[in-house]
C-alpha atoms as a PDB file:
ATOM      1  CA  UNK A   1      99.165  73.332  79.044  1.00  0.00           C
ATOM      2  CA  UNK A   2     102.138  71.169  78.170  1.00  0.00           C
ATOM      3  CA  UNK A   3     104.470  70.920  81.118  1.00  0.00           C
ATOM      4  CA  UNK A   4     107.401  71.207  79.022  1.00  0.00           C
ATOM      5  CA  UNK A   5     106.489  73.661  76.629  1.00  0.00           C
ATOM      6  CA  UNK A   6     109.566  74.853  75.534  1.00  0.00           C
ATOM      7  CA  UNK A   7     110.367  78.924  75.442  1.00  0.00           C
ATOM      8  CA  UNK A   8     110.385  80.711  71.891  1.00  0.00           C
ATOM      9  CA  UNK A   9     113.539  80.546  70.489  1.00  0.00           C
ATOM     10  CA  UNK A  10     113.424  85.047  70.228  1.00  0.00           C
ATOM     11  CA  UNK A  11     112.433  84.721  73.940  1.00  0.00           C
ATOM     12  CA  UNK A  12     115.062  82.149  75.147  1.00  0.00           C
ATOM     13  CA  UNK A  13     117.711  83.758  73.088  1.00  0.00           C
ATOM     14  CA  UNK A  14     116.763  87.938  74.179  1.00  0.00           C
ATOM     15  CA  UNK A  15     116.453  86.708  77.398  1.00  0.00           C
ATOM     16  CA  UNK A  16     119.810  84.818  78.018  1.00  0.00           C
ATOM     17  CA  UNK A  17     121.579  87.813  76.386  1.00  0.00           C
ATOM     18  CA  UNK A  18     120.036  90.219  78.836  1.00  0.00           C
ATOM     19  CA  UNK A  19     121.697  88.494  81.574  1.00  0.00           C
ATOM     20  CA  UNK A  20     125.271  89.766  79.812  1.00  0.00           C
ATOM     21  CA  UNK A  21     125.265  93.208  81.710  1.00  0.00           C
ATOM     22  CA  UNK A  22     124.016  91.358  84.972  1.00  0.00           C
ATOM     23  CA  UNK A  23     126.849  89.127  84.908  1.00  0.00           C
ATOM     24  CA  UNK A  24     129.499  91.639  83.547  1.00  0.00           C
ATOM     25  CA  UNK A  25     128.752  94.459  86.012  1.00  0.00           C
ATOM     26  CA  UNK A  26     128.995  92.058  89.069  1.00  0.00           C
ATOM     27  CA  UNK A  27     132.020  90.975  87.413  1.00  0.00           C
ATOM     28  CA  UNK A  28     133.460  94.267  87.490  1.00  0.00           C
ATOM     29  CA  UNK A  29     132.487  95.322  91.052  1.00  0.00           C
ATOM     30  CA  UNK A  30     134.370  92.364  92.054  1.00  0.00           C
ATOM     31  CA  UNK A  31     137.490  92.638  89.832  1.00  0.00           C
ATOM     32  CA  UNK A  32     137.781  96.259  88.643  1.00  0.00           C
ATOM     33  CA  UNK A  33     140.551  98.687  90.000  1.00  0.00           C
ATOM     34  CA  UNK A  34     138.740 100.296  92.627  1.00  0.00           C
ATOM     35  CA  UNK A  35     137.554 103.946  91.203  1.00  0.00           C
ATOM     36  CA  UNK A  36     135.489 101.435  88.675  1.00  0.00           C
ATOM     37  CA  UNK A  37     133.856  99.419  90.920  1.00  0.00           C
ATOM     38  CA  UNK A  38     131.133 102.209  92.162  1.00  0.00           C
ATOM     39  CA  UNK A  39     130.311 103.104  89.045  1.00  0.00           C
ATOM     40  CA  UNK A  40     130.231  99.161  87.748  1.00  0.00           C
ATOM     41  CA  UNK A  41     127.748  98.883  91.283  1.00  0.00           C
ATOM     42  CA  UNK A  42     125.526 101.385  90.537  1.00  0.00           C
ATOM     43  CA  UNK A  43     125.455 100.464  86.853  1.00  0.00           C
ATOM     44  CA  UNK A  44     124.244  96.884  87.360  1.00  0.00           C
ATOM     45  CA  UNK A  45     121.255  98.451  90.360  1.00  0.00           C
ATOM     46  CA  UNK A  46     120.120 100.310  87.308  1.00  0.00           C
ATOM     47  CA  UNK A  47     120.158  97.510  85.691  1.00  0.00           C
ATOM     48  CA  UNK A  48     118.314  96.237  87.584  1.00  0.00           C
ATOM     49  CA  UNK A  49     116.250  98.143  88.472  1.00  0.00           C
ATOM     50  CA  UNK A  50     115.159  98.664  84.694  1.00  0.00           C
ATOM     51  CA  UNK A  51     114.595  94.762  84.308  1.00  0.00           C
ATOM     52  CA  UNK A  52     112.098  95.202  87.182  1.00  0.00           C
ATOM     53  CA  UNK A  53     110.367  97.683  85.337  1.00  0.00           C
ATOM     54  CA  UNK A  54     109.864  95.994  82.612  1.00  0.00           C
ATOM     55  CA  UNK A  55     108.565  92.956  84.270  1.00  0.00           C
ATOM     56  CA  UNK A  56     105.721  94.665  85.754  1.00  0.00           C
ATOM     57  CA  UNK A  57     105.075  95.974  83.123  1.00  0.00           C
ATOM     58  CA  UNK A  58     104.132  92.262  81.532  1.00  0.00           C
ATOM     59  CA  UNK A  59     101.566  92.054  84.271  1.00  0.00           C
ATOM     60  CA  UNK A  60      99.832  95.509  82.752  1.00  0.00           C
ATOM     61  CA  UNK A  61     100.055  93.700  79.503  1.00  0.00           C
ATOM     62  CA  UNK A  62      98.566  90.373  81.080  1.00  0.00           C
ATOM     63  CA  UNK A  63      95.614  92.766  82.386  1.00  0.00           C
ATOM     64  CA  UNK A  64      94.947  94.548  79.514  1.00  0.00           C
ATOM     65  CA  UNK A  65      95.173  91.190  77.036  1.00  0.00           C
ATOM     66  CA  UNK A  66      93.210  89.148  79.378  1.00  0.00           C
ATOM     67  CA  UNK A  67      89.165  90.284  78.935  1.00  0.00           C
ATOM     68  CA  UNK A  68      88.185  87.113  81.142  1.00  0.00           C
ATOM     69  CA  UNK A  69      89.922  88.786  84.089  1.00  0.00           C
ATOM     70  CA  UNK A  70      87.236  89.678  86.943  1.00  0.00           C
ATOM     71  CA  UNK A  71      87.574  93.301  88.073  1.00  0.00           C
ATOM     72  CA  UNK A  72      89.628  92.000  91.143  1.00  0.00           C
ATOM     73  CA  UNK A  73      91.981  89.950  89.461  1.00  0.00           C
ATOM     74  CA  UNK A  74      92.636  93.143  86.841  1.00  0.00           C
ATOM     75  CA  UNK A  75      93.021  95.110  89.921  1.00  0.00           C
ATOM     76  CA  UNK A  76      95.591  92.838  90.791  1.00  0.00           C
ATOM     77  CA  UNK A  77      97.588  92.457  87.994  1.00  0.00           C
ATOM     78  CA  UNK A  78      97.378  96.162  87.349  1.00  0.00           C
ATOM     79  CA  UNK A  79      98.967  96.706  90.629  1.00  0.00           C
ATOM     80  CA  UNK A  80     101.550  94.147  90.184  1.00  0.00           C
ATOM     81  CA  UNK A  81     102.551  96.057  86.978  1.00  0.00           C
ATOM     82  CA  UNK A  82     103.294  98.982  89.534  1.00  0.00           C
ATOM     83  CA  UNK A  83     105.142  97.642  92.215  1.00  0.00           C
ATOM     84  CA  UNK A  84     107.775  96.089  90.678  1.00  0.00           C
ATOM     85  CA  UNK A  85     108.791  99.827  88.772  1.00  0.00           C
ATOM     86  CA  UNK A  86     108.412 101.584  92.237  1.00  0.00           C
ATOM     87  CA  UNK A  87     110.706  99.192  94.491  1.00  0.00           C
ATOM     88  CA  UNK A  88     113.469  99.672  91.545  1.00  0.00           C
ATOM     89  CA  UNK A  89     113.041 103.253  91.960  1.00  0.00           C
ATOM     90  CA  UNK A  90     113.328 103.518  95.754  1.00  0.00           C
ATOM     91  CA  UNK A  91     116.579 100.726  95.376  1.00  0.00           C
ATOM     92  CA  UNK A  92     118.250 103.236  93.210  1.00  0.00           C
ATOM     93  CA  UNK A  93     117.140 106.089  95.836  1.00  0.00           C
ATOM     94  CA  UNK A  94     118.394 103.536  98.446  1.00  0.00           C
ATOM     95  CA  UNK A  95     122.551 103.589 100.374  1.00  0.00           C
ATOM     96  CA  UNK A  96     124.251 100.792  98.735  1.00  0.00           C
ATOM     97  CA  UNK A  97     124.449  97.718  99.853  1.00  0.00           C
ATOM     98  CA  UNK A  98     120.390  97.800 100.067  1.00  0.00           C
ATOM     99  CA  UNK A  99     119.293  98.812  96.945  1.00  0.00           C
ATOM    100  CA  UNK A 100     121.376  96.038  95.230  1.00  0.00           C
ATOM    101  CA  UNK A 101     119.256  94.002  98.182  1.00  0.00           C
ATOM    102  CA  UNK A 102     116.181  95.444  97.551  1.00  0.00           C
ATOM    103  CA  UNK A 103     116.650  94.935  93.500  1.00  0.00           C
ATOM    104  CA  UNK A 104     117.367  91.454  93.889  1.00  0.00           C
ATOM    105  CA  UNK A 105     114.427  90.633  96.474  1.00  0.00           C
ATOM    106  CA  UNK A 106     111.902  92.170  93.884  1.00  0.00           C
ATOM    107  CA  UNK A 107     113.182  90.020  91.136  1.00  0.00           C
ATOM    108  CA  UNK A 108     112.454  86.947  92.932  1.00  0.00           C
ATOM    109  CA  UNK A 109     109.237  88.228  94.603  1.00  0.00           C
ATOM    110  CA  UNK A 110     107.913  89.207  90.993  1.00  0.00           C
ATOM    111  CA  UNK A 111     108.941  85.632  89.878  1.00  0.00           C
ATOM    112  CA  UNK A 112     106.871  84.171  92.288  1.00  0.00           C
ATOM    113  CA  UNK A 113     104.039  86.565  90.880  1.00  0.00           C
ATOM    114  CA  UNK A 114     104.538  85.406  87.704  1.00  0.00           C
ATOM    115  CA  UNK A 115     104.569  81.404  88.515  1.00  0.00           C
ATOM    116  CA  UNK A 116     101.460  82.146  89.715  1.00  0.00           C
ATOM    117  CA  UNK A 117     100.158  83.580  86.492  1.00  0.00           C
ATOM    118  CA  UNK A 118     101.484  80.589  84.342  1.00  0.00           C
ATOM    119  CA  UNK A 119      99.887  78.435  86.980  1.00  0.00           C
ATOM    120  CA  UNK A 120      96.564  79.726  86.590  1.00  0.00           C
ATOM    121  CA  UNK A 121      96.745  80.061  82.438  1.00  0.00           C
ATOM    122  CA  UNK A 122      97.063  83.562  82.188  1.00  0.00           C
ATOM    123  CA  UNK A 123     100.845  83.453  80.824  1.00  0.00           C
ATOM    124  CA  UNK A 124     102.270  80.614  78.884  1.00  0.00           C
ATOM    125  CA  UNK A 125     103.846  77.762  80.647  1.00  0.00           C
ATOM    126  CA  UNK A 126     107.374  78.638  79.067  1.00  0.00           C
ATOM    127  CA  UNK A 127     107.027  81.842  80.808  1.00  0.00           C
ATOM    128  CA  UNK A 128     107.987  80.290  84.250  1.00  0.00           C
ATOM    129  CA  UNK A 129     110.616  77.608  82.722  1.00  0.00           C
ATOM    130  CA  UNK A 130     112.318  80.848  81.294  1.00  0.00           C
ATOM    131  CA  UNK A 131     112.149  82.750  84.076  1.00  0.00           C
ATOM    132  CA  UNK A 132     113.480  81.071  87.070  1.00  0.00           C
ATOM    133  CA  UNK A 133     116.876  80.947  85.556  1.00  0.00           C
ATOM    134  CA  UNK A 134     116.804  84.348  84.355  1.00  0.00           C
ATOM    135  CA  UNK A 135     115.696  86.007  87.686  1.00  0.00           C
ATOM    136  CA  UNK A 136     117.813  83.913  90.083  1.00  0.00           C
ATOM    137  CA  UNK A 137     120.964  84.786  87.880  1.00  0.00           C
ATOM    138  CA  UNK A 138     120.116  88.480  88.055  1.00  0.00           C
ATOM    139  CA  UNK A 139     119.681  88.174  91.716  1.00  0.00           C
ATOM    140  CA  UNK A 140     122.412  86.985  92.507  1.00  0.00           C
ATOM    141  CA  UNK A 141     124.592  88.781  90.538  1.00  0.00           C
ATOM    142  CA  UNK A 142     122.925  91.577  92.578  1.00  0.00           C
ATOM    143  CA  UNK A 143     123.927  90.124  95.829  1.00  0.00           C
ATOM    144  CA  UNK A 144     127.403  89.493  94.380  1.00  0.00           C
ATOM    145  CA  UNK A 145     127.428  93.089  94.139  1.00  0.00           C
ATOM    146  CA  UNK A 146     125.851  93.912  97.518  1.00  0.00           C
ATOM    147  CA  UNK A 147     128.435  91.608  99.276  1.00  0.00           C
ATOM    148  CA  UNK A 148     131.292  94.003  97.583  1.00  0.00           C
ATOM    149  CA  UNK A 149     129.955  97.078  98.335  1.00  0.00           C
END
């Protein structure tokens, strides 16, 4: 595994334009006239919360793709495909400031979830390189948010 194995160029590029709403919500919670900025706050914890959906969801796929997998580690990554959906449900269930909190906590916890995986070979090496920037932006555009609320 090349330890700078650069990122697809689809990946990179989907990726980096997926922080746009990220950065533009928080923008607006901080700058908008004031009957915007609770609708621009819950906006980006849906947001959010939809981005952690769909990155448990790449564990499922890592568990399903992965026929090497003991039954433990399956179990694992199975579960991991879960957790990350159910946190961003209970943040957007959550009072603000906490589920912006919450949001942004799961991003980074799943990151650290999904170094693991690249560590171990089961996702590509430009998974994590991609990542970290990714995540940490969208957390802390979420605790931009939760500072303003």
């Amino acid at each position: 595994m090349p330890a700078r194995e650069r990122p697809p160029l689809a990946a990179s590029s989907l990726g980096y334009l997926g922080l746009i709403p990220f950065i533009a919500l928080a923008a607006l919670v901080c700058l908008a006239p004031e009957p915007m900025r609770a609708s621009a706050s819950y906006g980006l914890l849906a947001y959010g919360a939809t981005i952690l959906s769909f990155l448990g969801g790449i564990h499922w796929g890592l568990a399903i793709a992965s026929p090497s997998l003991t039954p433990r580690s399956r179990a694992l990554h199975l579960g991991l495909g879960v957790v990350p959906q159910l946190l961003g449900w209970a943040a957007l269930l959550a009072p603000s400031p906490l589920g912006h909190v919450l949001t942004a906590a799961g991003l980074l916890v799943i990151l650290g979830a999904d170094s693991i995986a690249a560590r171990s070979g089961l996702a590509p090496a430009w998974f994590t390189q991609l990542r970290w920037p990714l995540s940490c932006a969208g957390a802390t555009a979420l605790i931009v948010a939760a500072l303003r609320c």
